[in-house]
PDB file of N, CA and C in Angstrom:
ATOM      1  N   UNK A   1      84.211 103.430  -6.306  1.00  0.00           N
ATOM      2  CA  UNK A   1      84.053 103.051  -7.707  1.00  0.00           C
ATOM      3  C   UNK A   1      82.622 102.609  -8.016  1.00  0.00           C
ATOM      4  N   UNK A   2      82.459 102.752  -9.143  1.00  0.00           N
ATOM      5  CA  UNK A   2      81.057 102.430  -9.366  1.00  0.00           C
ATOM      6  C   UNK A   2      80.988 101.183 -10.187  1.00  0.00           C
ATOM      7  N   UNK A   3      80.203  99.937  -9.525  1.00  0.00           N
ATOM      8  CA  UNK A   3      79.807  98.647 -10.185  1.00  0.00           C
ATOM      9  C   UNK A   3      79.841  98.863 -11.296  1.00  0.00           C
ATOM     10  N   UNK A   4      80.503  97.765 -12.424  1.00  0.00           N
ATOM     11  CA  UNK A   4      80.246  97.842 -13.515  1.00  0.00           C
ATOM     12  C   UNK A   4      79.754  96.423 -14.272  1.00  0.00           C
ATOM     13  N   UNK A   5      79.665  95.407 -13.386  1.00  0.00           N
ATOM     14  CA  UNK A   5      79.018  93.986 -14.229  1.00  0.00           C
ATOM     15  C   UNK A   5      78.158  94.223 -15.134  1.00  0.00           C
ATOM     16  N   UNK A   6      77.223  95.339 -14.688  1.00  0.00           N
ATOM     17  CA  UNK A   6      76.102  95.338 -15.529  1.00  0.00           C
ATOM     18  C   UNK A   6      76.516  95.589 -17.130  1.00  0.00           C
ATOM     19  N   UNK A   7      77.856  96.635 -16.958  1.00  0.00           N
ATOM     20  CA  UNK A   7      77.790  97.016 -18.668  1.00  0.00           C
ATOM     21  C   UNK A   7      79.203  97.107 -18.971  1.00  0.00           C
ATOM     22  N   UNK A   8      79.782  95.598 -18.413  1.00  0.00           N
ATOM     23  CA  UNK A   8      81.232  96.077 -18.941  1.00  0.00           C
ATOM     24  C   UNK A   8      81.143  94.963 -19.887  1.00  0.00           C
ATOM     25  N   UNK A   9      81.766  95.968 -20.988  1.00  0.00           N
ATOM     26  CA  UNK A   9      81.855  95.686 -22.795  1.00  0.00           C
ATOM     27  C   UNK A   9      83.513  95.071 -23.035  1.00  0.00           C
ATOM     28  N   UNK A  10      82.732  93.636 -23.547  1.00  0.00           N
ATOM     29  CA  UNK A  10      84.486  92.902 -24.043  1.00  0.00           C
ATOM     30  C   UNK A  10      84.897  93.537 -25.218  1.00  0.00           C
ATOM     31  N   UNK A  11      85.966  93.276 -25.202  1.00  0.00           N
ATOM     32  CA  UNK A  11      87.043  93.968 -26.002  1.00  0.00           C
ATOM     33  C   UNK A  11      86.881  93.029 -27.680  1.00  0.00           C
ATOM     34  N   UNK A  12      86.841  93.505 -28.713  1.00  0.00           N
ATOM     35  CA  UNK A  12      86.904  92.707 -29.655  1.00  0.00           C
ATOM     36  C   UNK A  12      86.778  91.308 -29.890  1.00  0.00           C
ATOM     37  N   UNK A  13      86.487  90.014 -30.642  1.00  0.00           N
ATOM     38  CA  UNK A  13      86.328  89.244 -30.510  1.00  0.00           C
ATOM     39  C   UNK A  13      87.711  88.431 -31.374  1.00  0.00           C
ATOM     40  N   UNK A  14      89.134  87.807 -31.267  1.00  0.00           N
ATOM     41  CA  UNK A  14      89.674  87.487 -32.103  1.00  0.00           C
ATOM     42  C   UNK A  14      88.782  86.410 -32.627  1.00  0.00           C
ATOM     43  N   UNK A  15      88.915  86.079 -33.996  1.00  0.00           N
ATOM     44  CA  UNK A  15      87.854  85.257 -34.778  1.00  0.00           C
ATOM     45  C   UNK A  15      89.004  84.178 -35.694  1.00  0.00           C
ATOM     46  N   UNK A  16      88.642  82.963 -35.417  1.00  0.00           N
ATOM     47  CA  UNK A  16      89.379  81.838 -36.373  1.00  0.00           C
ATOM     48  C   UNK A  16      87.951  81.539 -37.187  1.00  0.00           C
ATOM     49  N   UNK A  17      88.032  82.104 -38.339  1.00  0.00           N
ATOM     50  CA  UNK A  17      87.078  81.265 -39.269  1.00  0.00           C
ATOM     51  C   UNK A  17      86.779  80.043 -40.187  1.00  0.00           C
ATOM     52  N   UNK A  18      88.199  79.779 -39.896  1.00  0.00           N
ATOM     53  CA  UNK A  18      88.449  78.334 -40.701  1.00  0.00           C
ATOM     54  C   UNK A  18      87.738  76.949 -39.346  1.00  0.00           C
ATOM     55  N   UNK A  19      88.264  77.766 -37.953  1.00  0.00           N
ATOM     56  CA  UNK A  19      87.689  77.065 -37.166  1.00  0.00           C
ATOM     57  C   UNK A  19      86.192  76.989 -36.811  1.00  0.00           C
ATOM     58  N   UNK A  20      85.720  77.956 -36.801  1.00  0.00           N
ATOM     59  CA  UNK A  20      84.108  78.141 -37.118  1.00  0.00           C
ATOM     60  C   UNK A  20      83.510  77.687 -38.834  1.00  0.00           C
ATOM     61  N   UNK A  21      83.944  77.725 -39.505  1.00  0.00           N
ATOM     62  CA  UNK A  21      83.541  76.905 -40.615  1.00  0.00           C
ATOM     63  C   UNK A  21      83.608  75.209 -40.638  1.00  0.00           C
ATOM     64  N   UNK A  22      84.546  74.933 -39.743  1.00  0.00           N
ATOM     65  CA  UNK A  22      84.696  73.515 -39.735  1.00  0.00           C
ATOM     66  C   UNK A  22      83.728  72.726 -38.327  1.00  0.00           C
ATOM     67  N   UNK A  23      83.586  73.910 -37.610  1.00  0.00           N
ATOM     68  CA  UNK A  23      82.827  73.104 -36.544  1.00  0.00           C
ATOM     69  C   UNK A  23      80.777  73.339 -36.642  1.00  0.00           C
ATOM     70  N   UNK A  24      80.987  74.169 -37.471  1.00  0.00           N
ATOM     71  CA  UNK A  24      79.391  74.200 -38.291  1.00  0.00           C
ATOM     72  C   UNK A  24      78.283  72.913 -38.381  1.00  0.00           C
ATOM     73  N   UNK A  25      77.276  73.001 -37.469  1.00  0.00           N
ATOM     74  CA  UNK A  25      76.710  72.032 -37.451  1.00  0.00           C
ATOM     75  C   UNK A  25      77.249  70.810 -36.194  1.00  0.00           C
ATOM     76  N   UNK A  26      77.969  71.071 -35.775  1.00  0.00           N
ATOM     77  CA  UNK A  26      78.614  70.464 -34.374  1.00  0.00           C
ATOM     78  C   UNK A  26      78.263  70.709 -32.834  1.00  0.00           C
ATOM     79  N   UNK A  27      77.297  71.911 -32.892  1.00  0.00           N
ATOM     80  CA  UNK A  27      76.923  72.625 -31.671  1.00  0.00           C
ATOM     81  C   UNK A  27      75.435  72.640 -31.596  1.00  0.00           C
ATOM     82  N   UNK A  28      74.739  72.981 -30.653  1.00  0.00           N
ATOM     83  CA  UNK A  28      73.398  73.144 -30.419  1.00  0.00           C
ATOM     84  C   UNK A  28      73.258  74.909 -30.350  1.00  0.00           C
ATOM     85  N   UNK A  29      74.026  76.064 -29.926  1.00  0.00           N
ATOM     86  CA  UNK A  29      74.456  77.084 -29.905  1.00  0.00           C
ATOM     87  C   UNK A  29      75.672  77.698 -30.159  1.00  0.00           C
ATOM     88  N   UNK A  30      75.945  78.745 -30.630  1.00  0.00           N
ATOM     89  CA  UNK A  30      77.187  79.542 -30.443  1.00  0.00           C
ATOM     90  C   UNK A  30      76.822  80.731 -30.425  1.00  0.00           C
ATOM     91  N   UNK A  31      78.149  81.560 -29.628  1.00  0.00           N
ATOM     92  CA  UNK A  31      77.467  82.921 -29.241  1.00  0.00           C
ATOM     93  C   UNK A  31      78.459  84.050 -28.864  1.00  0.00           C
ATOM     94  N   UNK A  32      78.588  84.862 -29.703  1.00  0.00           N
ATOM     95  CA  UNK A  32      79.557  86.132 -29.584  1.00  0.00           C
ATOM     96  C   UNK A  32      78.903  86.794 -28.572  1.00  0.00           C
ATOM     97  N   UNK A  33      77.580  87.188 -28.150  1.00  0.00           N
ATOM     98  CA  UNK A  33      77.759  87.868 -27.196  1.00  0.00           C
ATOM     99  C   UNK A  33      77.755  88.324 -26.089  1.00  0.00           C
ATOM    100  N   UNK A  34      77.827  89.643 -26.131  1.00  0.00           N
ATOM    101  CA  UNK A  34      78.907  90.435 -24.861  1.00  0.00           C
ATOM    102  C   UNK A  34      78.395  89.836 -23.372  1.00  0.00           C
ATOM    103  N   UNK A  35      76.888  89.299 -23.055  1.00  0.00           N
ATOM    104  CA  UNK A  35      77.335  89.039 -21.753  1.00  0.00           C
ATOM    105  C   UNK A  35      77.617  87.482 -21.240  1.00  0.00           C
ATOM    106  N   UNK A  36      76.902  86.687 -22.459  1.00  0.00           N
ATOM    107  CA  UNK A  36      77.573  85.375 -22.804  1.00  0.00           C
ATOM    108  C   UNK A  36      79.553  85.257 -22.243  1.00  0.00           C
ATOM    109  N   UNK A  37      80.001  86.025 -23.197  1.00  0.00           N
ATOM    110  CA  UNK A  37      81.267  86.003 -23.211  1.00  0.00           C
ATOM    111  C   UNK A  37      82.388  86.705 -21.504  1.00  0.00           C
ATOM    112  N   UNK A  38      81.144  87.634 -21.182  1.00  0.00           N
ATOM    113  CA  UNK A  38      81.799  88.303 -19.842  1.00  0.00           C
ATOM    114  C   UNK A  38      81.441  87.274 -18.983  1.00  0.00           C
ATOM    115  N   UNK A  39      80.083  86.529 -18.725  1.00  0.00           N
ATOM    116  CA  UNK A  39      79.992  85.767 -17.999  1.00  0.00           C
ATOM    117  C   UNK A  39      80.952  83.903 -17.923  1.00  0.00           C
ATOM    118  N   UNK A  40      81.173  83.711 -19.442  1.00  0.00           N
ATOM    119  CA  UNK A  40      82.261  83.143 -19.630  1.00  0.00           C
ATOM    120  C   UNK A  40      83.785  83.052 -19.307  1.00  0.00           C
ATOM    121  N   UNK A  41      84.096  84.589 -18.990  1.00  0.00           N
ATOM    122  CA  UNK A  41      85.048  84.960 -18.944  1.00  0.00           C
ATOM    123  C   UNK A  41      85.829  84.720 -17.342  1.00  0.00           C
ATOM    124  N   UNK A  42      85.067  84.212 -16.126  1.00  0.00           N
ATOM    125  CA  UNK A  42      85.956  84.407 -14.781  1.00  0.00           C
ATOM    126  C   UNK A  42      85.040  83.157 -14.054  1.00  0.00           C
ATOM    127  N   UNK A  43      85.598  82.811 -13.124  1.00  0.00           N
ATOM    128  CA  UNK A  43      85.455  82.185 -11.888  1.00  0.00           C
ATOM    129  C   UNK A  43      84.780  82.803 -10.662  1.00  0.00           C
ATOM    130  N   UNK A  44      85.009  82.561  -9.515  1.00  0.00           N
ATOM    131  CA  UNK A  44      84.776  83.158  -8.380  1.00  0.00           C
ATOM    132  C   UNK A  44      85.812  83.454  -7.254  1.00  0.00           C
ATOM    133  N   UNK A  45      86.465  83.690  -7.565  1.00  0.00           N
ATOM    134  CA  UNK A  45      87.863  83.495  -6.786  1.00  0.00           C
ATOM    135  C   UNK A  45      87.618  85.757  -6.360  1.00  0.00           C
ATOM    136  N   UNK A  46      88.225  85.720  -5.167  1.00  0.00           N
ATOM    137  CA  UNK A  46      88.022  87.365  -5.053  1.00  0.00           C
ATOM    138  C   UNK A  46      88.683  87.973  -5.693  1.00  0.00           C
ATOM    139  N   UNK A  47      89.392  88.159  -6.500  1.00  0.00           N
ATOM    140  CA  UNK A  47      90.156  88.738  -8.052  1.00  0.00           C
ATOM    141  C   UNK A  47      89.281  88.741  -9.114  1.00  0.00           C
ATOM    142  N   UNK A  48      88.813  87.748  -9.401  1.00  0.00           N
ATOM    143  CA  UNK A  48      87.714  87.770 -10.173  1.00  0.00           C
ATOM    144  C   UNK A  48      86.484  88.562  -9.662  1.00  0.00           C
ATOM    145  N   UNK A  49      85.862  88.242  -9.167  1.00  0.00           N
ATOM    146  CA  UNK A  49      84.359  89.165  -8.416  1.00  0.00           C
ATOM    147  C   UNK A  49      84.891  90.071  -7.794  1.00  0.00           C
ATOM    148  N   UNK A  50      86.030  90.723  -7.488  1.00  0.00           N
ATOM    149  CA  UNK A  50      86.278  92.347  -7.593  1.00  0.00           C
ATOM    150  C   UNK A  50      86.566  92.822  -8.906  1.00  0.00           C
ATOM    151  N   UNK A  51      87.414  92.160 -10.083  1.00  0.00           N
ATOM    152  CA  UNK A  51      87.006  93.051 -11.236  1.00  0.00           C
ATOM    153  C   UNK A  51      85.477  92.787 -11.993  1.00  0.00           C
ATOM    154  N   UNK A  52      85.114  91.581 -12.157  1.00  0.00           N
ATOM    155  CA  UNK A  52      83.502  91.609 -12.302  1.00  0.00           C
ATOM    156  C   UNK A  52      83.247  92.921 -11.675  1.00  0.00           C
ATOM    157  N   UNK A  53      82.864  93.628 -10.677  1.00  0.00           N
ATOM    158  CA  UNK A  53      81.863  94.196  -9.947  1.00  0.00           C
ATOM    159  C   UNK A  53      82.729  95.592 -10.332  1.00  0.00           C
ATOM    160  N   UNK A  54      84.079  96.008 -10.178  1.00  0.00           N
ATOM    161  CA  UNK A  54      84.580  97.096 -10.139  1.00  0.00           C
ATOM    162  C   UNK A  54      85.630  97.510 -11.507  1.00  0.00           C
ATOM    163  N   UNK A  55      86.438  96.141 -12.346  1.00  0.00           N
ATOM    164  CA  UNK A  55      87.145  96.783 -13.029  1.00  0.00           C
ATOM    165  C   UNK A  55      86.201  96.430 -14.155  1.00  0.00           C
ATOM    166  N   UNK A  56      87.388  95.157 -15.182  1.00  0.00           N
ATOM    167  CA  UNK A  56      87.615  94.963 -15.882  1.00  0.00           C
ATOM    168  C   UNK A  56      88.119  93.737 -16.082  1.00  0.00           C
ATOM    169  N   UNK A  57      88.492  92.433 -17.033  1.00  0.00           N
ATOM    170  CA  UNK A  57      89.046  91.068 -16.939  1.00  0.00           C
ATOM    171  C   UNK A  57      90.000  91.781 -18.440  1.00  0.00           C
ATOM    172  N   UNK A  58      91.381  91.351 -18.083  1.00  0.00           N
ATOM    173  CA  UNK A  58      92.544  91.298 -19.018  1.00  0.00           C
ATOM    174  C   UNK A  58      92.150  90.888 -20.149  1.00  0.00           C
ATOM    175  N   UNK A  59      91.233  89.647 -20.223  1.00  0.00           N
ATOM    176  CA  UNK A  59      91.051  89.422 -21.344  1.00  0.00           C
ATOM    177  C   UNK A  59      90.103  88.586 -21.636  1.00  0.00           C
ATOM    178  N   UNK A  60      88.791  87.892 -22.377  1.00  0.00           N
ATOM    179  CA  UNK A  60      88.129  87.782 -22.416  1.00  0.00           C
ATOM    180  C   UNK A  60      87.885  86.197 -23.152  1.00  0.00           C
ATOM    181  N   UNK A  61      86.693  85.610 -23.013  1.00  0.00           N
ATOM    182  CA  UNK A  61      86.674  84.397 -24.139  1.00  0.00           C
ATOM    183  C   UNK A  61      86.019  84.923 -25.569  1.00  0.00           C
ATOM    184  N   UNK A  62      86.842  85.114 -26.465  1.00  0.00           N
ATOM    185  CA  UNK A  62      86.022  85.566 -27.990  1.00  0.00           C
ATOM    186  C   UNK A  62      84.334  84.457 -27.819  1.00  0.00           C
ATOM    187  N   UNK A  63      84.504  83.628 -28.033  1.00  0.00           N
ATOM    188  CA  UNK A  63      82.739  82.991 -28.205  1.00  0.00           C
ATOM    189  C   UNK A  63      83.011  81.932 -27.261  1.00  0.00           C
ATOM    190  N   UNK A  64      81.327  81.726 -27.556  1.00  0.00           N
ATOM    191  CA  UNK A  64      81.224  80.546 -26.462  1.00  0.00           C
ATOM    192  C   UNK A  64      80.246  79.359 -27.245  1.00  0.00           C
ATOM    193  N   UNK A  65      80.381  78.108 -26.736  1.00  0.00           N
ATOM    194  CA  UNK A  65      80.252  77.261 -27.798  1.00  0.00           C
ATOM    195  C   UNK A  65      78.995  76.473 -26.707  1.00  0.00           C
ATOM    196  N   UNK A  66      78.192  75.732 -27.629  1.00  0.00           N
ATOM    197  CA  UNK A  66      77.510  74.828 -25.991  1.00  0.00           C
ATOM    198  C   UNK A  66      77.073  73.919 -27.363  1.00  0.00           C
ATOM    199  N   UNK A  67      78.148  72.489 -26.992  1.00  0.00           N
ATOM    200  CA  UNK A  67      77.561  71.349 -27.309  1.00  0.00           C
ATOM    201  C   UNK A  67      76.430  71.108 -27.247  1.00  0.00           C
ATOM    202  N   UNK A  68      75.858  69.768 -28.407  1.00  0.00           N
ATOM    203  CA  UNK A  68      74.876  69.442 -28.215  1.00  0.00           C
ATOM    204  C   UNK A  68      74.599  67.456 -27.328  1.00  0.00           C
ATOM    205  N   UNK A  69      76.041  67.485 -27.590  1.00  0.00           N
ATOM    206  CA  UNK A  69      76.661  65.970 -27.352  1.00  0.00           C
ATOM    207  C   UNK A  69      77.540  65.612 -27.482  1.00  0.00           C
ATOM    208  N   UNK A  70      77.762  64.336 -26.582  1.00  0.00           N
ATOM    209  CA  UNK A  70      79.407  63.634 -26.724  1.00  0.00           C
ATOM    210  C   UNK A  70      80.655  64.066 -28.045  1.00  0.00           C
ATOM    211  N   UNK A  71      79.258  63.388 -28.883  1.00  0.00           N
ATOM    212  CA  UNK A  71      79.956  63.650 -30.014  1.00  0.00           C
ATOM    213  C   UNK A  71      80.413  65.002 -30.718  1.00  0.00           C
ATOM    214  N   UNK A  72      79.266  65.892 -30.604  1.00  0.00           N
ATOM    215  CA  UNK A  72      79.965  66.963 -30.815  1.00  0.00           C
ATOM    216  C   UNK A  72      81.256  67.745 -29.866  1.00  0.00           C
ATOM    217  N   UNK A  73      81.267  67.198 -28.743  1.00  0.00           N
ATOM    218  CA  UNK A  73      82.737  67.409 -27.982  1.00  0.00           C
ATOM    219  C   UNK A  73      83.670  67.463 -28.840  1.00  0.00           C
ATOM    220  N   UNK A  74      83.592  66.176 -29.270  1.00  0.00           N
ATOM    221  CA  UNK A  74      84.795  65.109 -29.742  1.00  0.00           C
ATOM    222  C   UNK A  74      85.466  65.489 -30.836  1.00  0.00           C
ATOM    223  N   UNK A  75      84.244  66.109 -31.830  1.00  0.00           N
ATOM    224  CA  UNK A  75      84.766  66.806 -32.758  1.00  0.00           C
ATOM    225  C   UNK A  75      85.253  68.565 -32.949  1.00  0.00           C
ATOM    226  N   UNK A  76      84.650  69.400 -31.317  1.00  0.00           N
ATOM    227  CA  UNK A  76      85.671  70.522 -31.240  1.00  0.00           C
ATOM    228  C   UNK A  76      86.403  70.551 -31.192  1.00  0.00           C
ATOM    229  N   UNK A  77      86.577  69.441 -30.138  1.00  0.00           N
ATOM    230  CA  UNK A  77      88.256  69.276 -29.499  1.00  0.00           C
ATOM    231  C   UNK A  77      89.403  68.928 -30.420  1.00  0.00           C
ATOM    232  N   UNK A  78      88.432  68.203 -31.541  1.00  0.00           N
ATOM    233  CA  UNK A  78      89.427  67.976 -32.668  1.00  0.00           C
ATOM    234  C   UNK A  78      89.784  69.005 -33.439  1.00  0.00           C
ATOM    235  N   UNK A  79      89.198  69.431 -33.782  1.00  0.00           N
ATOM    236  CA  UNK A  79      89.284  70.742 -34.708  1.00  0.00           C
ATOM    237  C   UNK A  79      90.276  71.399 -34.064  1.00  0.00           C
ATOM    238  N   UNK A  80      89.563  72.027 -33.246  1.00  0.00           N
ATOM    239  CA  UNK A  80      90.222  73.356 -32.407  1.00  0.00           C
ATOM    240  C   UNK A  80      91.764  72.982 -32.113  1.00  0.00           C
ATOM    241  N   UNK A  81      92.233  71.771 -31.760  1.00  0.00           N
ATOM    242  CA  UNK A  81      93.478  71.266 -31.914  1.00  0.00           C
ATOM    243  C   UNK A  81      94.585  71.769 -33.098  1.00  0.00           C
ATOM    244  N   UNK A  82      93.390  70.892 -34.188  1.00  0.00           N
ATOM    245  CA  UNK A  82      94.357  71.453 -35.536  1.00  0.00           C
ATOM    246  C   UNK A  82      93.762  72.801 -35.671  1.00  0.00           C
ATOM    247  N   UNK A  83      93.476  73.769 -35.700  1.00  0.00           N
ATOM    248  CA  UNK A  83      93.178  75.170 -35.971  1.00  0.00           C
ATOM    249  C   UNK A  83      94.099  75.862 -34.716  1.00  0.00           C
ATOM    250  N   UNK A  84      94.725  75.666 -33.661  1.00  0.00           N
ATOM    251  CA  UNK A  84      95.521  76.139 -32.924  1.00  0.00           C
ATOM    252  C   UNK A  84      94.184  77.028 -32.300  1.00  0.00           C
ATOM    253  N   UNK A  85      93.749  76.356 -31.770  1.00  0.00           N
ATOM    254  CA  UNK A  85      92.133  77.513 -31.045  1.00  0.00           C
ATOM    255  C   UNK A  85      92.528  76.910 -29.179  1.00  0.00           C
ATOM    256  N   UNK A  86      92.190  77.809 -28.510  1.00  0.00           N
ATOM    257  CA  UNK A  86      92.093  77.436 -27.145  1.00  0.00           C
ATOM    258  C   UNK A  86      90.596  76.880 -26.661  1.00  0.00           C
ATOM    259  N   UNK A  87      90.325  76.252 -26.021  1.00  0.00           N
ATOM    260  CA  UNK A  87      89.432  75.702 -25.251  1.00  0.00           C
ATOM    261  C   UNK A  87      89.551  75.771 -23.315  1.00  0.00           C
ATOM    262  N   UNK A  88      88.487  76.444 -22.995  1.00  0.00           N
ATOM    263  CA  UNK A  88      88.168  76.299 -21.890  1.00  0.00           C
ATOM    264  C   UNK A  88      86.740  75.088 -21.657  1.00  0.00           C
ATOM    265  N   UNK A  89      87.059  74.332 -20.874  1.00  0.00           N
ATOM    266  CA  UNK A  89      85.609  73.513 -20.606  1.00  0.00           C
ATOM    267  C   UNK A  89      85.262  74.752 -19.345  1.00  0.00           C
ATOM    268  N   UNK A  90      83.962  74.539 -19.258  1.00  0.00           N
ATOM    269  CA  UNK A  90      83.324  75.877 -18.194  1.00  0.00           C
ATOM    270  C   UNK A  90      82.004  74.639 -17.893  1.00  0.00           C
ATOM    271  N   UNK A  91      81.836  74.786 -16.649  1.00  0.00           N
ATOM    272  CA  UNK A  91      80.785  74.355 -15.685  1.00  0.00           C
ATOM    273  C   UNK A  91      80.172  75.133 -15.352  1.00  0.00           C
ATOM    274  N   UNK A  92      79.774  74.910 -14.303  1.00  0.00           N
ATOM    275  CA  UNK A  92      79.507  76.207 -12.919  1.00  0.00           C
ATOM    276  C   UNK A  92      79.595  77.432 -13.054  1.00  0.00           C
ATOM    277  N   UNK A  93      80.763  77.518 -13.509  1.00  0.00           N
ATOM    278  CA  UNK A  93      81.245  78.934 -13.499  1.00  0.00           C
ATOM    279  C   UNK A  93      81.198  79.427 -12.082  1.00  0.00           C
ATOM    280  N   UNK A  94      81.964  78.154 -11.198  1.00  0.00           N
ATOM    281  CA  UNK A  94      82.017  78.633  -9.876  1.00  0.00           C
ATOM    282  C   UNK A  94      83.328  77.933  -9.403  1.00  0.00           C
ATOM    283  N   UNK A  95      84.370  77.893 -10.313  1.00  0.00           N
ATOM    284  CA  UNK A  95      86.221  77.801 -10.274  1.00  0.00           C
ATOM    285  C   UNK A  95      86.521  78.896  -8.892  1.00  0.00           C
ATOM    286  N   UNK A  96      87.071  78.537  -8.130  1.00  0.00           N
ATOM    287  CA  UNK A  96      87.914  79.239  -7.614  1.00  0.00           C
ATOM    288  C   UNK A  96      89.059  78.887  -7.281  1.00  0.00           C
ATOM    289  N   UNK A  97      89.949  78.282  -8.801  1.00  0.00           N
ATOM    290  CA  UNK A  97      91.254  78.073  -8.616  1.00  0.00           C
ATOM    291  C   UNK A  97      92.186  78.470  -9.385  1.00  0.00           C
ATOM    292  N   UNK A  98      91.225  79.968 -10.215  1.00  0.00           N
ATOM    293  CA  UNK A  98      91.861  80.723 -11.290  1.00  0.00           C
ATOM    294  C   UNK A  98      91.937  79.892 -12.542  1.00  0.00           C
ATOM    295  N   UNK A  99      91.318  78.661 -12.777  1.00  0.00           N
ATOM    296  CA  UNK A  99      91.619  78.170 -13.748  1.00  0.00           C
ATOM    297  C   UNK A  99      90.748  78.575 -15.165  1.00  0.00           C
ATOM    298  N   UNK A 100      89.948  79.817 -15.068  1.00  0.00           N
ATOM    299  CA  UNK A 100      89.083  80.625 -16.196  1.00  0.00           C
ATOM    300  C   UNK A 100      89.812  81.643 -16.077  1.00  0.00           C
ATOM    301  N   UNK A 101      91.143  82.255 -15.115  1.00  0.00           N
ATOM    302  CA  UNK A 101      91.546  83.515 -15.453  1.00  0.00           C
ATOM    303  C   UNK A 101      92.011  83.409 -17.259  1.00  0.00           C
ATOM    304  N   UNK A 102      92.095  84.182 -17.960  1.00  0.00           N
ATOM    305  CA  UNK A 102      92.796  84.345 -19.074  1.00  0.00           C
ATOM    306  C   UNK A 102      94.071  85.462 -19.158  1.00  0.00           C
ATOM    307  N   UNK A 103      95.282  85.085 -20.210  1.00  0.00           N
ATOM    308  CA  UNK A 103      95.981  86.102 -19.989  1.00  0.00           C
ATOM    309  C   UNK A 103      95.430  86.873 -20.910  1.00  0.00           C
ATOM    310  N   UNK A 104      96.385  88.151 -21.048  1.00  0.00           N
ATOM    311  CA  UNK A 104      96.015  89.344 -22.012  1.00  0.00           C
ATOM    312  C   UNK A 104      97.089  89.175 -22.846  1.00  0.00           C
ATOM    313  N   UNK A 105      98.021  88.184 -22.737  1.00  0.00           N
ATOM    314  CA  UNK A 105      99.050  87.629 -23.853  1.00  0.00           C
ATOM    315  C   UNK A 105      98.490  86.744 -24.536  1.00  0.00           C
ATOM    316  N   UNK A 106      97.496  86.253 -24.907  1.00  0.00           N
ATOM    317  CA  UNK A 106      96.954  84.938 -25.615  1.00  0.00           C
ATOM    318  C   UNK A 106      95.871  85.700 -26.492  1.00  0.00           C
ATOM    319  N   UNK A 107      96.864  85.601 -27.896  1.00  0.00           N
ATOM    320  CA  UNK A 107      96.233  85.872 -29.532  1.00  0.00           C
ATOM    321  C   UNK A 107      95.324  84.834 -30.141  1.00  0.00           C
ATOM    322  N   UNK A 108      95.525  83.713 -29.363  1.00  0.00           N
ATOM    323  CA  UNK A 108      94.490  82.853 -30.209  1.00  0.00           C
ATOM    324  C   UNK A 108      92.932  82.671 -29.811  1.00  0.00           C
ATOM    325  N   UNK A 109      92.320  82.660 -30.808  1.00  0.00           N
ATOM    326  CA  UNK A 109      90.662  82.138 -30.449  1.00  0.00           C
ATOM    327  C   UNK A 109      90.432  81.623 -29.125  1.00  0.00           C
ATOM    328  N   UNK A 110      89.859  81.922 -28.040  1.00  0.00           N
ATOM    329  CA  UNK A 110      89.513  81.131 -26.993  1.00  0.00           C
ATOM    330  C   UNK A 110      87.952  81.156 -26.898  1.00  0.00           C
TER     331      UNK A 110
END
């Protein structure tokens, strides 16, 4: 098979705009894209870094958000609560306990 990290393209972005209108001004960045979101998207676990490198990930994080502070935490977490939005906190991006896998059953904003 031939590597594909370099150019594998996420799948659509589901979009809550009521939730992005309300968290406006709460972030230091936000960012639809594609390698933002692929690199968002997995851990390190060997399931993960074999589809990184060879497939594909089920499913993807629509955006990615990067606080600017406490406070702006405080107020995603709020939001995104009442807007029914998912949240991943992401570090490292060096999980290897599947806890960045995503399903391909989950319709809401992540």
């Amino acid at each position: 098979p031939v590597p594909c990290q370099d150019h594998m393209l996420c799948d659509p972005a589901y979009v809550n705009e009521k939730f992005l209108a309300e968290i406006e001004g709460s972030f230091s960045r936000l960012s639809f894209e594609n390698d933002e979101r692929v690199m968002h998207s997995h851990g390190h676990t060997l399931h993960e870094v074999y589809a990184l490198k060879y497939g594909k990930f089920e499913r993807f994080v629509d955006c990615v958000v990067y606080p600017g502070c406490h406070e702006h935490v405080e107020k995603i977490v709020k939001i995104a609560v009442s807007n029914n939005v998912v949240l991943i906190p992401y570090g490292g991006g060096t999980n290897v306990t599947l806890a960045l896998q995503l399903s391909k059953e989950e319709k809401r904003m992540i």
